[in-house]
N, C-alpha and C. Protein backbone atom coordinates (compact mmCIF):
# COMPACT_ATOMS: atom_id res chain seq x y z
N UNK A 1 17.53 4.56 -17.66
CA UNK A 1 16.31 3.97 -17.13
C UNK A 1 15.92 4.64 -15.82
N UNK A 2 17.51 5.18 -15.05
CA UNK A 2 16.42 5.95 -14.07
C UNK A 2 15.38 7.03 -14.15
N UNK A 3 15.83 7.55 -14.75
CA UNK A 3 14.91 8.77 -15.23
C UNK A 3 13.38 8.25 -15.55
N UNK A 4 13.56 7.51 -15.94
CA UNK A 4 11.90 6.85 -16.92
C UNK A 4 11.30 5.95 -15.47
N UNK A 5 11.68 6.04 -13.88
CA UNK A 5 10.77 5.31 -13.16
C UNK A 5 9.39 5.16 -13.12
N UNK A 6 8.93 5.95 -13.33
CA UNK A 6 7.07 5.71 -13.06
C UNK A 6 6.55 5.26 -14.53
N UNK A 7 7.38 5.05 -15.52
CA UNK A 7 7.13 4.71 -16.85
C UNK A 7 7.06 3.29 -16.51
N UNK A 8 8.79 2.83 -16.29
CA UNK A 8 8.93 1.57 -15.75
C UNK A 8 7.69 0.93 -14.66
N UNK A 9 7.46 1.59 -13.95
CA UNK A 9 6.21 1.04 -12.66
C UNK A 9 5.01 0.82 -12.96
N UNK A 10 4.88 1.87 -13.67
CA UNK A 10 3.42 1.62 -15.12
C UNK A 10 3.08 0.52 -15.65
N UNK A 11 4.23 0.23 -16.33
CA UNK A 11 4.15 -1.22 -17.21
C UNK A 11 4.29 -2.31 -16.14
N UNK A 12 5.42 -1.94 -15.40
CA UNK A 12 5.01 -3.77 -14.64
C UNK A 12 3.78 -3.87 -13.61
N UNK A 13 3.33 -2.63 -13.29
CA UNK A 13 1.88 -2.58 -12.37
C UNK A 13 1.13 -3.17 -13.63
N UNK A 14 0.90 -3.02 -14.47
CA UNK A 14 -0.13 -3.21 -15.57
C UNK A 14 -0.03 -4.85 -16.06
N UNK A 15 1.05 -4.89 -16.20
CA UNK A 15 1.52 -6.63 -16.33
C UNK A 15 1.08 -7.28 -15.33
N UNK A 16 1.55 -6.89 -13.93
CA UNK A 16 1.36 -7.45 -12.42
C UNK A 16 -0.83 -7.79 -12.79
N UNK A 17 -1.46 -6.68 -13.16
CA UNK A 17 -2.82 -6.45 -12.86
C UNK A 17 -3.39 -7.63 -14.10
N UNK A 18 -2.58 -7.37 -14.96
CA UNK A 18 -2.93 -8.74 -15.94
C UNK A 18 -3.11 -10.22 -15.38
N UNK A 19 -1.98 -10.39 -14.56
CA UNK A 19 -1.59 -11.66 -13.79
C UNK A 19 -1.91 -11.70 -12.57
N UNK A 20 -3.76 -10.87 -12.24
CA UNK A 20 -4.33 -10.66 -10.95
C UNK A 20 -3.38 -10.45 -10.06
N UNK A 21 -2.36 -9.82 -10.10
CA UNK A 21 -2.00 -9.41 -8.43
C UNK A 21 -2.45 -7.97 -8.03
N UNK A 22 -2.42 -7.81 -7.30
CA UNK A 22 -3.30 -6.60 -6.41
C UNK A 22 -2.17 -5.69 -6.23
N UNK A 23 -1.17 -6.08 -5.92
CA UNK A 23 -0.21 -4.84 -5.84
C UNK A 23 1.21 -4.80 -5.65
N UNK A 24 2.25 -4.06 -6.08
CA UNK A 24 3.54 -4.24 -6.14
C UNK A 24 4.40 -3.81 -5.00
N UNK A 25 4.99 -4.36 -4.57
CA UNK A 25 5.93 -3.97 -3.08
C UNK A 25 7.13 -3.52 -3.63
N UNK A 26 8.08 -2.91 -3.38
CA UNK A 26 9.69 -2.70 -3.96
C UNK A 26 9.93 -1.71 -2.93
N UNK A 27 11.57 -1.86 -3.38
CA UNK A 27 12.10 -1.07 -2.09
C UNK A 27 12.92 -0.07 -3.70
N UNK A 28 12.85 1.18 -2.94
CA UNK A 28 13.62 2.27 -3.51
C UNK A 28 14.79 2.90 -2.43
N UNK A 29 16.00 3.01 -3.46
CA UNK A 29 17.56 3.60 -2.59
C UNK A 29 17.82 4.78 -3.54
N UNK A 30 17.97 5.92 -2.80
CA UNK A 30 18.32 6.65 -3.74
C UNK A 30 19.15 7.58 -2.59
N UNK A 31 20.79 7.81 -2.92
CA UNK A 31 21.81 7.82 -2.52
C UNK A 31 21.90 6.68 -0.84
N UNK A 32 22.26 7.37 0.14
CA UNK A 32 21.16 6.87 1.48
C UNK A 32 20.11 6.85 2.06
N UNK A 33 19.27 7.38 1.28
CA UNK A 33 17.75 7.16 1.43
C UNK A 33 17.56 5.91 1.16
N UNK A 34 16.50 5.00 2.10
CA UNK A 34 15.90 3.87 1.64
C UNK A 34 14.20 4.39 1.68
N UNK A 35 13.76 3.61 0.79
CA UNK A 35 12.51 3.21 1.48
C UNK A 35 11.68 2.20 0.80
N UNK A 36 10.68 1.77 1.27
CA UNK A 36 10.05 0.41 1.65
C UNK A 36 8.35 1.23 0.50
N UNK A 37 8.15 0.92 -0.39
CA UNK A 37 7.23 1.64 -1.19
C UNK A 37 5.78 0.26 -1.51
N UNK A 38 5.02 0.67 -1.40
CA UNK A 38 3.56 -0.13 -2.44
C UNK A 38 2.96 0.67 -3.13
N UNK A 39 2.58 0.30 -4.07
CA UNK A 39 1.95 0.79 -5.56
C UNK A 39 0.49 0.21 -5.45
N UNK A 40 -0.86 0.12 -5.48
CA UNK A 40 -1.74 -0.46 -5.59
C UNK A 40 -2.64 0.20 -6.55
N UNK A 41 -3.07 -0.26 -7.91
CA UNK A 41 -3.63 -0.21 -9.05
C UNK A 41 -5.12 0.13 -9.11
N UNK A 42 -5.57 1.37 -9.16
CA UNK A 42 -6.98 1.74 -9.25
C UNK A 42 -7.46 1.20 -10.43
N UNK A 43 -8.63 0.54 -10.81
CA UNK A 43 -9.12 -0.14 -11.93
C UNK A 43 -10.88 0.06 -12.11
N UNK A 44 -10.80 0.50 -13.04
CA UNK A 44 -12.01 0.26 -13.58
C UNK A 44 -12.53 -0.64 -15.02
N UNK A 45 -13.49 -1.36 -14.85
CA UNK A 45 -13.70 -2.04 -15.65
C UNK A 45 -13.73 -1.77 -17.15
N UNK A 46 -14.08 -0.63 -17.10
CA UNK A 46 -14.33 -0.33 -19.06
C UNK A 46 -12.75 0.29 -19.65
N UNK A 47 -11.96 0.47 -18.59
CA UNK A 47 -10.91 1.38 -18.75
C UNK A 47 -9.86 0.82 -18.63
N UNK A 48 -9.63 -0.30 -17.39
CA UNK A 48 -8.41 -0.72 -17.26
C UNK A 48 -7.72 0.34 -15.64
N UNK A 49 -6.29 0.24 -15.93
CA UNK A 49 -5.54 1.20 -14.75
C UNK A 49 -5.73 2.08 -15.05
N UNK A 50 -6.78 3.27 -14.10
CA UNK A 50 -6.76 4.45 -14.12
C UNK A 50 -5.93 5.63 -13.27
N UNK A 51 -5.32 4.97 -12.42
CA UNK A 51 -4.73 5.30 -11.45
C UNK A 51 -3.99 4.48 -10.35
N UNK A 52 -3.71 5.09 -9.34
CA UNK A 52 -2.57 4.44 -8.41
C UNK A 52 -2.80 4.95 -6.92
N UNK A 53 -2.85 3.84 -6.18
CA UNK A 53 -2.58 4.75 -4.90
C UNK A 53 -0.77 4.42 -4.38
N UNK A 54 -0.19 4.93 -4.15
CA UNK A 54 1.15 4.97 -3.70
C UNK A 54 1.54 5.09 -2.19
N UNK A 55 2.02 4.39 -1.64
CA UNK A 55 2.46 4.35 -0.25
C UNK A 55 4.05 4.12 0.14
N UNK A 56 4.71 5.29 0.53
CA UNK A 56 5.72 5.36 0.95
C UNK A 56 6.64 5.21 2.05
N UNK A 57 7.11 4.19 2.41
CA UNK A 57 7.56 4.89 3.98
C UNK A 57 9.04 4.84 4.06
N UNK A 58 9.53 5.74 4.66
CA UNK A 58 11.35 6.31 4.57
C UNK A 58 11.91 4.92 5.65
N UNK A 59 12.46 4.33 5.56
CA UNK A 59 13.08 3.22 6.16
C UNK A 59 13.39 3.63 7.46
N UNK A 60 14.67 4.85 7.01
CA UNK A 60 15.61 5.09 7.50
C UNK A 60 15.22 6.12 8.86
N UNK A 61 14.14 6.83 8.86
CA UNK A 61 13.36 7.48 9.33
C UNK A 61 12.82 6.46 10.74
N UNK A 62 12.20 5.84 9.78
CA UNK A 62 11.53 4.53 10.89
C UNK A 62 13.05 3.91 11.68
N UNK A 63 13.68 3.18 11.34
CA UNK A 63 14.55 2.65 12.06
C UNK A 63 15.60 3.53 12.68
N UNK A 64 15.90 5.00 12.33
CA UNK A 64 16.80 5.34 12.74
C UNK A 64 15.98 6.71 14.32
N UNK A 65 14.93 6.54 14.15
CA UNK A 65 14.14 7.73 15.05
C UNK A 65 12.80 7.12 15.72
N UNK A 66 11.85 7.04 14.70
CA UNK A 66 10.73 6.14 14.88
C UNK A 66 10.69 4.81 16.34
N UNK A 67 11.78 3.77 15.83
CA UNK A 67 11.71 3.10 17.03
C UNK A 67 12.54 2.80 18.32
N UNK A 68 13.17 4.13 17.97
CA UNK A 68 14.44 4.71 19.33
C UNK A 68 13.10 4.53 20.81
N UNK A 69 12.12 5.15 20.67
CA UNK A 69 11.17 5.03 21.89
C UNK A 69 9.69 4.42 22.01
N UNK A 70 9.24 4.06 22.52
CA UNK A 70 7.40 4.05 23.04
C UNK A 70 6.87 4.82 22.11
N UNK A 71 7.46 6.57 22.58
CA UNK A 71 6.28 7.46 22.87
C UNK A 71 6.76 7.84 21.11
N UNK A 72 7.64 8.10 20.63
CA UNK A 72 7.74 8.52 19.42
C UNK A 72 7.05 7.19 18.39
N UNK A 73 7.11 6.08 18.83
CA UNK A 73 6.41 5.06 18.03
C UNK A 73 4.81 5.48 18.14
N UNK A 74 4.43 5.45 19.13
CA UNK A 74 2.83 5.89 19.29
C UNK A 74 2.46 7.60 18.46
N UNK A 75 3.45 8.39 18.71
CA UNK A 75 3.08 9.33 18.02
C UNK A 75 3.16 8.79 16.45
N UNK A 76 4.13 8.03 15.97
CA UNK A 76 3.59 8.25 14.25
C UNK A 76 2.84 7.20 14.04
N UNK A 77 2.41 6.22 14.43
CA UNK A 77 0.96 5.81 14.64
C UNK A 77 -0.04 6.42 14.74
N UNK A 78 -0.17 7.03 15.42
CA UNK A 78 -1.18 8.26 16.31
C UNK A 78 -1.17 9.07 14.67
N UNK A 79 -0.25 9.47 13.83
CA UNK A 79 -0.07 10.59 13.13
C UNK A 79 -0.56 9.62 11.61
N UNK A 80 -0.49 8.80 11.18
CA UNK A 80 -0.50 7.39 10.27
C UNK A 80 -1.55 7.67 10.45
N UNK A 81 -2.41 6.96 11.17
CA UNK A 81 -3.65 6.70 11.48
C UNK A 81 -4.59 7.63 11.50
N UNK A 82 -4.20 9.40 11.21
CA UNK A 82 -5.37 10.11 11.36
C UNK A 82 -5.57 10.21 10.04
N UNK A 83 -6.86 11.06 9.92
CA UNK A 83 -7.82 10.79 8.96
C UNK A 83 -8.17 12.27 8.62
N UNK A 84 -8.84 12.48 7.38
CA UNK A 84 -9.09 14.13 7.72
C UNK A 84 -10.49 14.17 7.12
N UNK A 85 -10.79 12.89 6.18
CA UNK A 85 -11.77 12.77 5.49
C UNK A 85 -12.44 11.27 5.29
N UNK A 86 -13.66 10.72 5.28
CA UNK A 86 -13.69 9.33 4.91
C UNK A 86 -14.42 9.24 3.35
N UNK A 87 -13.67 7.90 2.69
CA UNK A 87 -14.42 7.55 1.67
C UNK A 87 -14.74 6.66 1.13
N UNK A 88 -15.60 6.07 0.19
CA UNK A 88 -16.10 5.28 0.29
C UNK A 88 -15.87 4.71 -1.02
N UNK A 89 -14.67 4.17 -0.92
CA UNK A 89 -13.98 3.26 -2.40
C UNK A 89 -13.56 2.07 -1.64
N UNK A 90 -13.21 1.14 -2.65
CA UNK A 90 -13.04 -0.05 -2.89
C UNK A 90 -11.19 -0.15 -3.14
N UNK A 91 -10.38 -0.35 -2.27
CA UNK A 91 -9.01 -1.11 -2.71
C UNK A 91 -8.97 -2.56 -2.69
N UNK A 92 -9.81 -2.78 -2.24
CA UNK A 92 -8.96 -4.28 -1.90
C UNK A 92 -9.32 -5.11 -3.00
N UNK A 93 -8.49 -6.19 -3.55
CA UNK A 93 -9.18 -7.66 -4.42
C UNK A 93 -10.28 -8.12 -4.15
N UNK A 94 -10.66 -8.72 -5.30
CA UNK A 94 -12.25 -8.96 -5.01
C UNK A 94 -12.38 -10.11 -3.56
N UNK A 95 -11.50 -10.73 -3.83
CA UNK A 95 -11.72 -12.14 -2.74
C UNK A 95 -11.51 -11.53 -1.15
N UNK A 96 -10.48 -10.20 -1.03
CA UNK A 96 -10.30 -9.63 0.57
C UNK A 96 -11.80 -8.40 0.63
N UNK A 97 -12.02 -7.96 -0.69
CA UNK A 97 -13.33 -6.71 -0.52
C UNK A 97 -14.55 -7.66 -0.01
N UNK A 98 -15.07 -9.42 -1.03
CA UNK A 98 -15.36 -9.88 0.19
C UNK A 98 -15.61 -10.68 1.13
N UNK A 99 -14.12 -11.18 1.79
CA UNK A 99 -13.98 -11.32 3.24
C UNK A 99 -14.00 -9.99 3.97
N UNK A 100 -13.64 -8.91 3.72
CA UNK A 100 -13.87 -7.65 4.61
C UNK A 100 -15.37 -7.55 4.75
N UNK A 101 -16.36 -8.06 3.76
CA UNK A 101 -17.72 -7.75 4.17
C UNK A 101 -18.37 -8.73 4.82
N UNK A 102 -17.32 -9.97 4.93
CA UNK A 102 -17.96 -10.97 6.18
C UNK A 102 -17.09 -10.91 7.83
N UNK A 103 -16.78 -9.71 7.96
CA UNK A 103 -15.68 -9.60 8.87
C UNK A 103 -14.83 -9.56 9.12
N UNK A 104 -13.81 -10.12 8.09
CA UNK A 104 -12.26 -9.83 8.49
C UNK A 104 -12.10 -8.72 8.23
N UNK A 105 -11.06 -8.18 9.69
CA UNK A 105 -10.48 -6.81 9.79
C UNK A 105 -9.37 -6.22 9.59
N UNK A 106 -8.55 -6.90 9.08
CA UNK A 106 -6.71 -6.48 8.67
C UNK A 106 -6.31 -8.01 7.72
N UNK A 107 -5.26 -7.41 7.45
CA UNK A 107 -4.82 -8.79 5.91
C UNK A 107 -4.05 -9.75 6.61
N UNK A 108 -4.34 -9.63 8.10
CA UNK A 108 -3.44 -10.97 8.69
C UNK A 108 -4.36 -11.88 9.96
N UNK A 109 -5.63 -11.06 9.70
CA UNK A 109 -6.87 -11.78 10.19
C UNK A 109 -7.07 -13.43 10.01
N UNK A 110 -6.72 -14.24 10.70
CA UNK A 110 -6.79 -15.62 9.65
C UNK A 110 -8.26 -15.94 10.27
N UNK A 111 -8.57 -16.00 11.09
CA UNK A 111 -10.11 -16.09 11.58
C UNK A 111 -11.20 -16.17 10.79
N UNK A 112 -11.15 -14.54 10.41
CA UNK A 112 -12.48 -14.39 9.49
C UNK A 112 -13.64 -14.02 9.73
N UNK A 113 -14.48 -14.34 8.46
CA UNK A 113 -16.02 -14.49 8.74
C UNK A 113 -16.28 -15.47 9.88
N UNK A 114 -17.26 -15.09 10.99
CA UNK A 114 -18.04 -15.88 11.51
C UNK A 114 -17.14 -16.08 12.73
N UNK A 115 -16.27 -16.45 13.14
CA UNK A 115 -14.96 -16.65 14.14
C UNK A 115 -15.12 -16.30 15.28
């Protein structure tokens, strides 16, 4: 079964998207590598899952370097956060795509529209 991972991730992203959830969290170990992964399900209506966006981050990286300082925390922030291109798609669930168009600005906004 290891071998067959993104087979495996396929099907339960696709199950998960059946049972409206927006997206799968899991953690991957592979020897001492950790990391902390999200999967989020590109969809189109006539088609179903067409794709995936994938987000990775090395655990071990982060906790073992990352938050040793300030200035190395601000740099991979600083480095996260740049951009090289903008575009103009749609990730989020219908109910956060829209509260994002009545104002809320991050997924831990409890405020909201109007606030």
């Amino acid at each position: 079964m290891l071998e067959m991972g993104t087979t495996t991730l396929l099907v339960d992203l696709m199950r998960r998207v059946n049972q409206n959830q927006d997206k799968l969290n899991y953690e991957l170990n592979i020897g001492s590598r950790r990391f902390k992964c999200t999967t989020i399900p590109i969809l189109r209506r006539d088609y179903g899952v067409v794709g995936a966006i994938c987000i990775n981050i090395d655990v071990n990286y982060i906790s073992d370097y990352v938050t040793k300082s300030a200035e190395r925390m601000a740099e991979f922030f600083r480095q996260y956060s740049a951009t090289d291109m903008k575009l103009d798609e749609n990730i989020l669930s219908k109910e956060e795509y829209r509260l994002a168009l009545q104002g809320k600005r991050h997924f831990r906004d409890i405020q909201g529209p109007g606030a």
